[in-house]
Protein backbone atom coordinates (compact mmCIF):
# COMPACT_ATOMS: atom_id res chain seq x y z
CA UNK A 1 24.17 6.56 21.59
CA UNK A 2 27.19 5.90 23.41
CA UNK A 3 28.62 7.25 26.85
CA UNK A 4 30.85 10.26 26.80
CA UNK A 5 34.69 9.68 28.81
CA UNK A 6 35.48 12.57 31.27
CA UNK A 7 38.77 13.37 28.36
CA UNK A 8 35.65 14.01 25.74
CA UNK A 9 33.83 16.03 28.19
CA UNK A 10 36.23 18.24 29.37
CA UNK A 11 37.67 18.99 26.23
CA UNK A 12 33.95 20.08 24.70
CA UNK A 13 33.47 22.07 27.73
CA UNK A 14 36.80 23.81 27.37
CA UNK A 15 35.08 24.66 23.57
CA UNK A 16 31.88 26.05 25.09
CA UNK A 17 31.13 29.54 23.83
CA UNK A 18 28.68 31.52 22.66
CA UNK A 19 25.70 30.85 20.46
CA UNK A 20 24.41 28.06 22.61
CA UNK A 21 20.57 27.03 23.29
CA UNK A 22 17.91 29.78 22.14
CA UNK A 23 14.74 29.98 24.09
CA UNK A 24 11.85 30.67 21.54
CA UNK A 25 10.20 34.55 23.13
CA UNK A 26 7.97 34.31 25.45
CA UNK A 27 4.96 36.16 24.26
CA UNK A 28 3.24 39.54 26.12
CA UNK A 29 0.08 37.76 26.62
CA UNK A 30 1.27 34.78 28.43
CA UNK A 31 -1.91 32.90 28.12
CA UNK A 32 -1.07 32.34 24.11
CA UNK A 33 -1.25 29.02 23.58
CA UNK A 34 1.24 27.31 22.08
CA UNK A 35 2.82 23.59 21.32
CA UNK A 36 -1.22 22.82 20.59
CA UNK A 37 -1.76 19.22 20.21
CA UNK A 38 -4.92 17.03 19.56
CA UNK A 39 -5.31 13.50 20.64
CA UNK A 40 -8.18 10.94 20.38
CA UNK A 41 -9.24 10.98 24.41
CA UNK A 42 -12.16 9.15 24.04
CA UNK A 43 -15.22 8.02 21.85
CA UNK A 44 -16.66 10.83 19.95
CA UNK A 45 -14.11 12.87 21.96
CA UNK A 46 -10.70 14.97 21.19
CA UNK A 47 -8.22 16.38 23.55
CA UNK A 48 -7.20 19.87 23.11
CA UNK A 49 -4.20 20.71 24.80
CA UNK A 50 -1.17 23.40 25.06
CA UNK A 51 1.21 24.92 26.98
CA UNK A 52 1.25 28.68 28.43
CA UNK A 53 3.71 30.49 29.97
CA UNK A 54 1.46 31.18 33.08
CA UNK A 55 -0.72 28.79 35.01
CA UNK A 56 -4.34 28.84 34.12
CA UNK A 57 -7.25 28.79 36.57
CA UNK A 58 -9.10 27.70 33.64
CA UNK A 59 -8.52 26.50 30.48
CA UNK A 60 -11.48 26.86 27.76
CA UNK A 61 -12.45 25.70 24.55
CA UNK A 62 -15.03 27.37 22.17
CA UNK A 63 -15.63 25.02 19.10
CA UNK A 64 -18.81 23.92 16.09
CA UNK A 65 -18.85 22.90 12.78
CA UNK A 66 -19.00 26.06 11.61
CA UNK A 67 -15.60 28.38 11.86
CA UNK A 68 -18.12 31.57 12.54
CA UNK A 69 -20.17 30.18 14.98
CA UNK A 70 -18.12 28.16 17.79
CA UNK A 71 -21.56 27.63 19.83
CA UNK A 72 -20.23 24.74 21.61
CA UNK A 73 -17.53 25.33 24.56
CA UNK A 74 -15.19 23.43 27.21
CA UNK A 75 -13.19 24.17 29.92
CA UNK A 76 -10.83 22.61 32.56
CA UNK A 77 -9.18 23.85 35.70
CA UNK A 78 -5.96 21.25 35.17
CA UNK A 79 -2.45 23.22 34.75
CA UNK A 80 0.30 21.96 35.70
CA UNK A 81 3.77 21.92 35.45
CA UNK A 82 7.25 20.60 36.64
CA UNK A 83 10.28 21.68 37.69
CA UNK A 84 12.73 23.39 35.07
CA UNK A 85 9.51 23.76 32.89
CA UNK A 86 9.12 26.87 31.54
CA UNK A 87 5.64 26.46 30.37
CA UNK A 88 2.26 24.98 32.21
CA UNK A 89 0.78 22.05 30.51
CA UNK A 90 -3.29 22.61 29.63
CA UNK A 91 -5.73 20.11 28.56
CA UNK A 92 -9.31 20.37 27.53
CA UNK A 93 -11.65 17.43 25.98
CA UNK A 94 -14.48 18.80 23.33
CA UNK A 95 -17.30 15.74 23.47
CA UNK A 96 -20.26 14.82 21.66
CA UNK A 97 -18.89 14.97 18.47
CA UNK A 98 -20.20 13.78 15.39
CA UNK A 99 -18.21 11.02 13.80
CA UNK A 100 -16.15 12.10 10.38
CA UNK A 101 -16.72 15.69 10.36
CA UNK A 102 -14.66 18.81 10.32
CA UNK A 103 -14.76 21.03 13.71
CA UNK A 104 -13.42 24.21 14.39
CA UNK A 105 -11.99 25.36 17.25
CA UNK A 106 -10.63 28.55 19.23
CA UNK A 107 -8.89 28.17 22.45
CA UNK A 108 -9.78 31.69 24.92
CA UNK A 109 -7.01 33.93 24.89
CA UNK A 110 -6.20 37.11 23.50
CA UNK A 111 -3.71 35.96 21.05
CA UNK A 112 -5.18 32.82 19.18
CA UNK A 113 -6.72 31.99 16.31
CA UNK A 114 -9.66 29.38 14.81
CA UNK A 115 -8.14 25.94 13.65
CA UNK A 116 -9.78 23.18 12.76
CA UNK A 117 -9.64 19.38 12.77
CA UNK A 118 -11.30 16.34 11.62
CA UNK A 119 -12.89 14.00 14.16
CA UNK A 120 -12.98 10.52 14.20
CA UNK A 121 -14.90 7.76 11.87
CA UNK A 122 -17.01 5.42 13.78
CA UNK A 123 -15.86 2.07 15.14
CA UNK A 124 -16.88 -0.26 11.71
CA UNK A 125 -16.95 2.55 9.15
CA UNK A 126 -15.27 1.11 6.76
CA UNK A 127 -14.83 4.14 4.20
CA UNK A 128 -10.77 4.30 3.50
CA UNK A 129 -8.13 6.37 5.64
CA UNK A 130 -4.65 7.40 5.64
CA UNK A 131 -1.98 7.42 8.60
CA UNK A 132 1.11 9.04 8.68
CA UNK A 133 3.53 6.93 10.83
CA UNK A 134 6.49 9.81 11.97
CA UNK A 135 9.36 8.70 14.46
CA UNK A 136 12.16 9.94 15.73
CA UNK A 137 11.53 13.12 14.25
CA UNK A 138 13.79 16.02 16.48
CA UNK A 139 13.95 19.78 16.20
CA UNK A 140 15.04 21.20 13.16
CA UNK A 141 17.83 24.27 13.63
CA UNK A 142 21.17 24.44 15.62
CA UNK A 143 20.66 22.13 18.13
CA UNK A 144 18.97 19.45 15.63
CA UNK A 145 18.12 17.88 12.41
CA UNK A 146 18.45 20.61 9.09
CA UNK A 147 17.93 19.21 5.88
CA UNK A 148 21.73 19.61 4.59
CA UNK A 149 24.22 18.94 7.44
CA UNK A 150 24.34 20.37 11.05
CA UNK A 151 24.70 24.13 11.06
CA UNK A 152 24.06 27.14 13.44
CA UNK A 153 21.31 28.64 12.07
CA UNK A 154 18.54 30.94 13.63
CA UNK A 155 14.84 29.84 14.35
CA UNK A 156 12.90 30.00 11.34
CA UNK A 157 9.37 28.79 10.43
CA UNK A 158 8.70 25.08 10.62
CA UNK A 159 6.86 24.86 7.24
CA UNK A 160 10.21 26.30 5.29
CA UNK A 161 12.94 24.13 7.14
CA UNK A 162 11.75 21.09 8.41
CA UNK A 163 11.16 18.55 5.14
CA UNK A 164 9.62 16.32 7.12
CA UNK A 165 7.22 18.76 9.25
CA UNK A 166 6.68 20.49 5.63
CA UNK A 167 5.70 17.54 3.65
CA UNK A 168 2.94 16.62 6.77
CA UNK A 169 1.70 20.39 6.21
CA UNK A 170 1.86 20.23 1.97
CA UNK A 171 0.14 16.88 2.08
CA UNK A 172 -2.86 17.52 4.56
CA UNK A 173 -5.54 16.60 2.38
CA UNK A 174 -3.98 13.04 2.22
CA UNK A 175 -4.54 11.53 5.22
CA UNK A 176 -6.26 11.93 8.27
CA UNK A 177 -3.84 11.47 11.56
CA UNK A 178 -0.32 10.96 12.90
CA UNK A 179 1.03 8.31 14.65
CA UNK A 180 4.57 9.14 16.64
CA UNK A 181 5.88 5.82 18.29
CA UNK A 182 8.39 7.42 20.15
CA UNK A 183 11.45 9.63 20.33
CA UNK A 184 10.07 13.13 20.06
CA UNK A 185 12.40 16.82 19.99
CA UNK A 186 15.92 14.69 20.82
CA UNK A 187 16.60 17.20 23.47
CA UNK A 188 18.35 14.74 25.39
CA UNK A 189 20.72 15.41 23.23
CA UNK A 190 21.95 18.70 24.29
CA UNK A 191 25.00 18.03 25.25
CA UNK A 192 26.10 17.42 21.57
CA UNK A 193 27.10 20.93 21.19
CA UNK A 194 29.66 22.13 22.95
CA UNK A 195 27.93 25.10 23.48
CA UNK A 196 25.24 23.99 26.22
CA UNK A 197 27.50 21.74 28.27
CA UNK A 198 27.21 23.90 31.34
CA UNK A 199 23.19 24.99 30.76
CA UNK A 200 21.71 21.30 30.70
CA UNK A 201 18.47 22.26 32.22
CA UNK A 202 18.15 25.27 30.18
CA UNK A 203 18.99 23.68 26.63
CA UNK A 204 16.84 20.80 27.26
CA UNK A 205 13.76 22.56 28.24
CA UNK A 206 14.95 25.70 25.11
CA UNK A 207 14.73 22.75 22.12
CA UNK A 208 11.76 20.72 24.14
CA UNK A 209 9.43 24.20 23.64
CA UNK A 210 11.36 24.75 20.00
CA UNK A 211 10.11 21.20 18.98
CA UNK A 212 6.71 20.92 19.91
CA UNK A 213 6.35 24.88 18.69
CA UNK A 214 7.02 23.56 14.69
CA UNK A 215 5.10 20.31 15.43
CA UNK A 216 2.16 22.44 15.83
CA UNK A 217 2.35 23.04 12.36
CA UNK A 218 1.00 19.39 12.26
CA UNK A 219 -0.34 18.55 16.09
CA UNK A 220 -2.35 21.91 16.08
CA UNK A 221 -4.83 20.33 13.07
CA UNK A 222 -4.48 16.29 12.97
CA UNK A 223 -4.80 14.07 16.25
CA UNK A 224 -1.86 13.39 17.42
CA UNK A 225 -1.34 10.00 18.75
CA UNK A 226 2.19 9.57 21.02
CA UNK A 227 3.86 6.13 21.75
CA UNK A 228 7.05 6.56 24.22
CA UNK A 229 10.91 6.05 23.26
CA UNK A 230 14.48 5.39 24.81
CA UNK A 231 15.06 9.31 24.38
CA UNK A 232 12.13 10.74 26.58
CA UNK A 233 13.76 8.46 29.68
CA UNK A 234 17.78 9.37 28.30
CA UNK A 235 19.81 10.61 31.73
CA UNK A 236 21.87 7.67 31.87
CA UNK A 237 22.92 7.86 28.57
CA UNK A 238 25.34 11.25 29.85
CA UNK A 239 28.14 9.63 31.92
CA UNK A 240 27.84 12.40 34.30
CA UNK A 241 23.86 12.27 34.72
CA UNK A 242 23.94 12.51 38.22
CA UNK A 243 23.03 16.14 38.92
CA UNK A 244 23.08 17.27 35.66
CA UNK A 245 20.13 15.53 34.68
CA UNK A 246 17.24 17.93 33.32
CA UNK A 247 13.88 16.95 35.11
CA UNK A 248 11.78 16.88 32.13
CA UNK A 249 14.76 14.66 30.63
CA UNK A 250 14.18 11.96 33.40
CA UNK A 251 12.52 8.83 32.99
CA UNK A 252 9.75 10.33 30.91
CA UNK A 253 8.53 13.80 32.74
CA UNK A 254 8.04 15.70 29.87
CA UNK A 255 6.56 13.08 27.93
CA UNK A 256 3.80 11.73 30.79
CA UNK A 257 2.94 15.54 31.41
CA UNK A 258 2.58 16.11 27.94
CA UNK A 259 0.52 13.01 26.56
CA UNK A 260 -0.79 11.31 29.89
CA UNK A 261 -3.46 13.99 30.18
CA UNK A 262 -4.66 13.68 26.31
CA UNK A 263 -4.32 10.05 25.40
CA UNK A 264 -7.39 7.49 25.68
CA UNK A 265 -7.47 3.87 28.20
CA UNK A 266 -9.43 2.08 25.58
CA UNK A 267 -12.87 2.75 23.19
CA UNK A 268 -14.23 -0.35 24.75
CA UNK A 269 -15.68 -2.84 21.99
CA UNK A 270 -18.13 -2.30 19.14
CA UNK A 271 -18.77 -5.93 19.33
CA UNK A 272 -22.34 -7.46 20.69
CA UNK A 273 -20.44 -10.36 21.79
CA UNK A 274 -20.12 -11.10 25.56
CA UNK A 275 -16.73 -12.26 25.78
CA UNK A 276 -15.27 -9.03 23.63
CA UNK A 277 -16.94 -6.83 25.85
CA UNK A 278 -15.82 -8.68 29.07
CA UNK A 279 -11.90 -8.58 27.80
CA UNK A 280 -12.58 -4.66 26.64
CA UNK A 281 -13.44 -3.69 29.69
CA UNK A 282 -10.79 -6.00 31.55
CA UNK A 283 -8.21 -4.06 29.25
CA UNK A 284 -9.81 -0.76 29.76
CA UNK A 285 -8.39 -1.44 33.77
CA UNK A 286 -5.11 -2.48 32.59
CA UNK A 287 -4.22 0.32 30.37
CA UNK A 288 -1.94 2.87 31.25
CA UNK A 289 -1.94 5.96 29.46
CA UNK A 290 0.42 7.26 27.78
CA UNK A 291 2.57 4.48 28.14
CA UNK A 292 -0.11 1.50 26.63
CA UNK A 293 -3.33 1.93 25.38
CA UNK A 294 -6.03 1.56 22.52
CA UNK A 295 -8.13 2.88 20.19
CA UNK A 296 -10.61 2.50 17.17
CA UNK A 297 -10.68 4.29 14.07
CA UNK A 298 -13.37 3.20 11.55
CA UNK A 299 -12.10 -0.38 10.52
CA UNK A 300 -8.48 -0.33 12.55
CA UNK A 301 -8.13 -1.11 15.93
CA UNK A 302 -4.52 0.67 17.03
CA UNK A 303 -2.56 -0.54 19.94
CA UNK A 304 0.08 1.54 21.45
CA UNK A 305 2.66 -0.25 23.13
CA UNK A 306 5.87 0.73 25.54
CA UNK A 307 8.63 -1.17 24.61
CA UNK A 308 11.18 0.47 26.53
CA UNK A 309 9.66 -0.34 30.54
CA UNK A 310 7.08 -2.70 32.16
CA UNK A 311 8.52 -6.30 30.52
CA UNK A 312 10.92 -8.20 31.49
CA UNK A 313 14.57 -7.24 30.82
CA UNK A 314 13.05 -3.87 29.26
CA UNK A 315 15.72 -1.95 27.83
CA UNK A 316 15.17 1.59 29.86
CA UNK A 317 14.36 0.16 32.97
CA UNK A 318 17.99 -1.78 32.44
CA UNK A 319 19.68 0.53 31.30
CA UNK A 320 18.51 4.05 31.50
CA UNK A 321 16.60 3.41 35.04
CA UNK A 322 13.20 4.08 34.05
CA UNK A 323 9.92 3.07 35.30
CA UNK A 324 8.28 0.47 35.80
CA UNK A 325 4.92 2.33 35.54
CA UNK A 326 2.23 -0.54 36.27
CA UNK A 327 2.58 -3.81 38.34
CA UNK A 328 3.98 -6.86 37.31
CA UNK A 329 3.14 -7.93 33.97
CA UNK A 330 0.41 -5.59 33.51
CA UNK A 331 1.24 -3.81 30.06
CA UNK A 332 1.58 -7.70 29.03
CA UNK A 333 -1.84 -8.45 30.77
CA UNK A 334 -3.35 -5.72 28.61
CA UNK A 335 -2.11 -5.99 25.48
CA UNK A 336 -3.85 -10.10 25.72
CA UNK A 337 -7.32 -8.43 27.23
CA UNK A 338 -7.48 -6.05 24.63
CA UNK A 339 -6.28 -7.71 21.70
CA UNK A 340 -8.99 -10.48 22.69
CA UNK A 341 -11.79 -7.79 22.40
CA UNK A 342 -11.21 -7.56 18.99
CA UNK A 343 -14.46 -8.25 16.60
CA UNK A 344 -12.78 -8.55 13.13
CA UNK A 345 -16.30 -8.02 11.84
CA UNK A 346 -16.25 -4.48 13.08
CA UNK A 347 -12.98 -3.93 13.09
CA UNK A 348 -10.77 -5.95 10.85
CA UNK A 349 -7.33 -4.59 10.76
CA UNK A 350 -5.31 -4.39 14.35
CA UNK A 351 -1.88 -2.32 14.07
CA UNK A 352 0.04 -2.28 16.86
CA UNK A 353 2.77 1.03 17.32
CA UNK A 354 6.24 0.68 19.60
CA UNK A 355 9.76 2.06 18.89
CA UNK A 356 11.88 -0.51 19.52
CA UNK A 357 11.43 -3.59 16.17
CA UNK A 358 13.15 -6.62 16.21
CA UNK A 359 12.96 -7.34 12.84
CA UNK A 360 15.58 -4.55 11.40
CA UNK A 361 18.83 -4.38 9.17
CA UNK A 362 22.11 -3.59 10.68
CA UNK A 363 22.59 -6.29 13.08
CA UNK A 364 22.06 -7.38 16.76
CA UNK A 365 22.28 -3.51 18.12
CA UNK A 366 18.76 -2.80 15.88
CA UNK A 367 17.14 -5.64 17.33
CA UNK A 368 15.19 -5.43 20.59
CA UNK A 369 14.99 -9.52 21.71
CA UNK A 370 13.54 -8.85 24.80
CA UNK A 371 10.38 -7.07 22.99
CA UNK A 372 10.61 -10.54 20.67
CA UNK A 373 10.32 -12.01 23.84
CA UNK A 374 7.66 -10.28 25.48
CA UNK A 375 5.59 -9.91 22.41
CA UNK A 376 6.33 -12.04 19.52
CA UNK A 377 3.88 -14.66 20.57
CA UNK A 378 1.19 -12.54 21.37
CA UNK A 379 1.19 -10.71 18.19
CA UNK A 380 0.89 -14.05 16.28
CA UNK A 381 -1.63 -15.57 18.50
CA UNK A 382 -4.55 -12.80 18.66
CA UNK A 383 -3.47 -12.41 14.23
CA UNK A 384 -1.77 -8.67 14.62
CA UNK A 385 -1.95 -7.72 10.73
CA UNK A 386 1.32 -5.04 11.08
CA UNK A 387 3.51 -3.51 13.74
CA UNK A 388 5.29 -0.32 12.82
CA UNK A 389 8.27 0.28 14.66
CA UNK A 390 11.16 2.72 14.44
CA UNK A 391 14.47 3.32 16.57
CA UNK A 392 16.28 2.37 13.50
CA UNK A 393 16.90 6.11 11.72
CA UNK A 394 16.18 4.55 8.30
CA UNK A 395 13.09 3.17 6.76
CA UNK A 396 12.00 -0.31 6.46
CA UNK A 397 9.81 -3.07 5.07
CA UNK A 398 10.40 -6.54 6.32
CA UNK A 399 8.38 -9.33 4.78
CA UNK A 400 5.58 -11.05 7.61
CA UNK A 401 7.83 -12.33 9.98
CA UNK A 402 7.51 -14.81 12.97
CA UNK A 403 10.10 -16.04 15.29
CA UNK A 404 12.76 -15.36 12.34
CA UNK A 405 10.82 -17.43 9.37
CA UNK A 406 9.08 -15.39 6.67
CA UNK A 407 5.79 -16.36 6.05
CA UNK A 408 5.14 -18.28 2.53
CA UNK A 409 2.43 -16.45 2.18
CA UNK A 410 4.24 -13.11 1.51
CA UNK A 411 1.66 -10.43 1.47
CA UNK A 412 -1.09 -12.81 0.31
CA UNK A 413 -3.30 -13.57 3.66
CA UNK A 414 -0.32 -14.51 5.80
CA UNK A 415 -0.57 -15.30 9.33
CA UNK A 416 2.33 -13.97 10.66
CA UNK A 417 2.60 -10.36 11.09
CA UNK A 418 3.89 -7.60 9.12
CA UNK A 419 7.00 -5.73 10.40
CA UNK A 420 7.90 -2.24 9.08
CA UNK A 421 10.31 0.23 10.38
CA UNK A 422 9.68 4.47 9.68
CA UNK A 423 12.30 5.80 11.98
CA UNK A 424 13.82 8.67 9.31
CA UNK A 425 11.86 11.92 9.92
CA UNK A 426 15.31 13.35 10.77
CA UNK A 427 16.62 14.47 14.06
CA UNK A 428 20.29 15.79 14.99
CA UNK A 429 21.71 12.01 14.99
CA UNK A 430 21.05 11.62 11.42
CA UNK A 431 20.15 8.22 9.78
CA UNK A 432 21.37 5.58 10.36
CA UNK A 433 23.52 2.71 7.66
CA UNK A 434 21.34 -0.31 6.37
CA UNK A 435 24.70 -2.41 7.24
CA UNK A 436 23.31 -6.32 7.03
CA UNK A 437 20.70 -7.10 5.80
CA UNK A 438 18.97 -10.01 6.65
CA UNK A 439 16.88 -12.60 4.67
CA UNK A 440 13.31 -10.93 5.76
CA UNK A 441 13.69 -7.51 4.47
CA UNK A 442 12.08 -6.65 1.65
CA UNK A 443 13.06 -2.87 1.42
CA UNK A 444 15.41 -0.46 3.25
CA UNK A 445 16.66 2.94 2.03
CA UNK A 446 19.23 4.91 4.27
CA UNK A 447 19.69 7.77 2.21
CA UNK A 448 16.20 9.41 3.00
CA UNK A 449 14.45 11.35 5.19
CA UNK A 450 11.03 10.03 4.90
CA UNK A 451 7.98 8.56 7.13
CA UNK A 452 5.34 6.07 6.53
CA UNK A 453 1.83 6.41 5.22
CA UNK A 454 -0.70 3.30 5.92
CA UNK A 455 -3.52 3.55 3.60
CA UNK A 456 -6.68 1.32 4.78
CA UNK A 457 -8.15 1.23 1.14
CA UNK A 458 -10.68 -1.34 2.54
CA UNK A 459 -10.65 -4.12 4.82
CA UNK A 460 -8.69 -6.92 2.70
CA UNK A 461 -6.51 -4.26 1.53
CA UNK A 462 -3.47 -2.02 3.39
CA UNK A 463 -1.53 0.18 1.18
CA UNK A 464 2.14 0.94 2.92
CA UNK A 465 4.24 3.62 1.12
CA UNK A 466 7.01 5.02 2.22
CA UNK A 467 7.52 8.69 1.62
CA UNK A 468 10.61 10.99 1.19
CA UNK A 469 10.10 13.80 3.74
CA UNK A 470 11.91 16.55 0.83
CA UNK A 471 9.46 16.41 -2.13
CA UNK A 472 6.86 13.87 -1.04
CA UNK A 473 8.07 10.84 -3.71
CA UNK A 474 6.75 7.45 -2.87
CA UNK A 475 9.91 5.59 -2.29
CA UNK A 476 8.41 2.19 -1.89
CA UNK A 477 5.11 0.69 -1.73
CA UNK A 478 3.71 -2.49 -0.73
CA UNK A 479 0.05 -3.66 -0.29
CA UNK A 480 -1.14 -6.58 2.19
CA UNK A 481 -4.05 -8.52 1.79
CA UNK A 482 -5.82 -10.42 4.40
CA UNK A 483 -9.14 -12.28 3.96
CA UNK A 484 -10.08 -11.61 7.98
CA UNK A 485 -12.93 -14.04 7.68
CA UNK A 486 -12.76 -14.97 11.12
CA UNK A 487 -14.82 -12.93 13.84
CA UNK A 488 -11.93 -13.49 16.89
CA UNK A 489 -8.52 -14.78 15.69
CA UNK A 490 -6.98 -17.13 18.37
CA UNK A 491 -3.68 -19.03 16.26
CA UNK A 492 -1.48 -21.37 17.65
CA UNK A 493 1.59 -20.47 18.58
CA UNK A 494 4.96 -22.44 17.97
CA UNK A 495 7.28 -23.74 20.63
């Protein structure tokens, strides 16, 4: 996204008129929760949380496996908010639950209703799974992503508008979370109609509750698992940020209110070994929620990762003025701890999420060489078996990549990991060209709307398709196979 000149700026707020930002209503009963999200918080735990347009003195939770007899409940006295918010963020965890089973839930208020959710499988089940991969996914109406062209239109319900929203509704059965490496709502992006030039603050915080209202369609019944991107720390991207900068627009507000209360640290290890458990627990301190952190789900160790603070050269602490969060070198520190916990006996497969790749078509601007830097090495050294980026609206499949050589293995037990790219859910900035396309990639469609879907048939075998957000066609698919018949993988890593 590029800076606007005072000449552009003046002349679009010369256009402003009517039909700007919407606010969605704000109910009667203003405890009604909505924007519900679930997250994997801990072991045998899920976060519950939502927003309300009052402050809570306590938030509760009434859930079982059974949707007529919620015998178990939950409660928390956190709500909180920020300035320019509109709405009070809510968060309750629901523990002790059994591994692999569905659970229904009810959060107390006048206005809600039972949902329900799946909870995790155990660290070393290794019964097959399906993960959709969604980035840069923004609001769908007037001030966002429709599924013709940009258009004025009025709010209507998520699950007859938004393909890709839709197709993660029709296709429920199919798989069992989400994973959202970053960019979420694009409501940084306000000021690309002319109509909410002079109501910053109010436009930003109108398509932030707009979003995460039709993501709830998804977030509301599958965990929910957040990684952050360049357009939840944005300010500096509007020439004239100073002043008009929303506060849930800068440097990640809205994102750390809405995920930092909800996302794990790390599960630990599963592993009886000493030195696992000594490096789990080492990257257990390190972790820093929402920003970096960990988690185990049946035979896949996940590692979320921030790519845009907390490294050196990071590209929103450069450029957009953002964090850091931790000290010095500590998101690097953890991602070695934790990735050195990992028993490839119980857990075989370790995918690590971030937005920013640096493996991508379309040139040097795609590429993020400082994450190459910072990361690159690592990833090869502790045997990371794929890292699914986005940033790039388009999707991707690169072949396993390191330091710019594709493996001769291909997708036959190679030791270099594999690099994919999913960032075409659609948002108000549309998708981007393939342009050049280097000697890695395997696969790249521009013309689609789509996401990824990693399919864990067993533990030699990951299934990647990716699918078209409109009528849920497999677009491409690709299947690694890795023997993982060592117990800690420690490579050596080139000069």
């Amino acid at each position: 996204m590029t800076g606007l000149t005072l000449t552009s700026v003046l002349t679009l707020m010369a256009a402003t008129a009517a039909n700007a930002y919407t606010y969605p209503n704000i109910p009667t009963d203003k405890t009604t929760p909505t924007q519900t999200r679930l997250a994997f918080q801990e072991l045998n735990a899920v976060s519950v949380a939502w927003n309300t347009y009052e402050k809570l003195e306590q938030s509760c939770v009434a859930y079982g496996t059974s949707p007529t007899s919620l015998t178990q409940r939950a409660c928390s006295s956190d709500s909180s908010t920020y300035p320019t918010s509109r709405t009070w963020f809510n968060n309750v965890l629901l523990t002790g639950l059994a591994p692999a089973t569905t659970y229904y839930y009810k959060i107390d208020s006048t206005n809600s209703t039972t949902n329900s959710f799946k909870s995790a499988h155990k660290p070393g089940d290794q019964s097959s799974f399906a993960v959709n991969a969604v980035i840069d996914m923004g609001v769908y109406g007037a001030d966002g992503y429709t599924t013709t062209k940009k258009r004025d239109i009025p709010f209507v319900p998520p699950s007859l508008t938004h393909s890709t929203i839709d197709q993660l509704v029709q296709s429920a059965d199919q798989y069992d979370f989400v994973v959202h490496p970053g960019d979420f709502a694009y409501a940084d992006d306000w000021y690309l109609r002319p109509q909410n030039l002079l109501d910053g603050k109010d436009a930003y915080a109108a398509i932030t509750e707009l979003f995460f209202n039709q993501l709830s369609a998804v977030s509301a019944y599958k965990p929910y698992m957040a990684s952050p991107g360049n357009h939840e720390a944005a300010c500096k991207e509007v020439f004239y940020y100073q002043g008009a900068c929303p506060l849930g627009q800068y440097n990640f507000t809205d994102y750390n209110a809405r995920f930092g209360p909800t996302h794990p640290t790390t599960f630990g290890t599963a592993s009886s070994e000493a030195a696992a458990q000594s490096n789990a627990t080492a990257a257990q301190k390190l972790a820093l929620p929402p920003f970096w952190y960990s988690y185990d789900y049946g035979m896949v160790h996940f590692v979320s990762l921030d790519t845009e603070t907390d490294f050196p050269s990071a590209p929103d602490t450069a450029n957009l003025g953002a964090g850091p969060y931790g000290r010095p070198a500590q998101q690097i520190d953890f991602l070695k701890a934790d990735l050195a916990s990992v028993d490839r006996t119980v857990t075989p497969w370790v995918v690590v999420l971030g937005h920013r790749p640096w493996y991508s078509t379309g040139g040097s601007d795609n590429i993020c060489s400082e994450c190459q830097t910072a990361f690159e090495d690592i990833f090869y050294q502790y045997g990371v078996d794929l890292f699914v980026a986005g940033h790039v609206h388009n999707l991707q499949r690169q072949q396993p990549t390191y330091k710019g050589t594709v493996d001769p293995a291909g997708l036959n037990n190679p030791k270099a990991p594999w690099h994919i790219v999913a960032g075409a859910a659609g948002n108000i900035e549309g998708l981007s060209s393939a342009g050049t396309i280097p000697a890695y990639n395997a696969f790249v469609d521009d013309s689609h709307n789509g996401y990824a879907r990693l399919t864990f048939v067993d533990k030699n075998s990951l299934k990647v398709d990716m699918i078209h957000s409109t009528n849920g066609e497999i677009l491409d698919s690709a299947t690694l196979t890795k023997s993982h018949d060592q117990q800690f993988v420690r490579q050596t890593v080139s000069a």
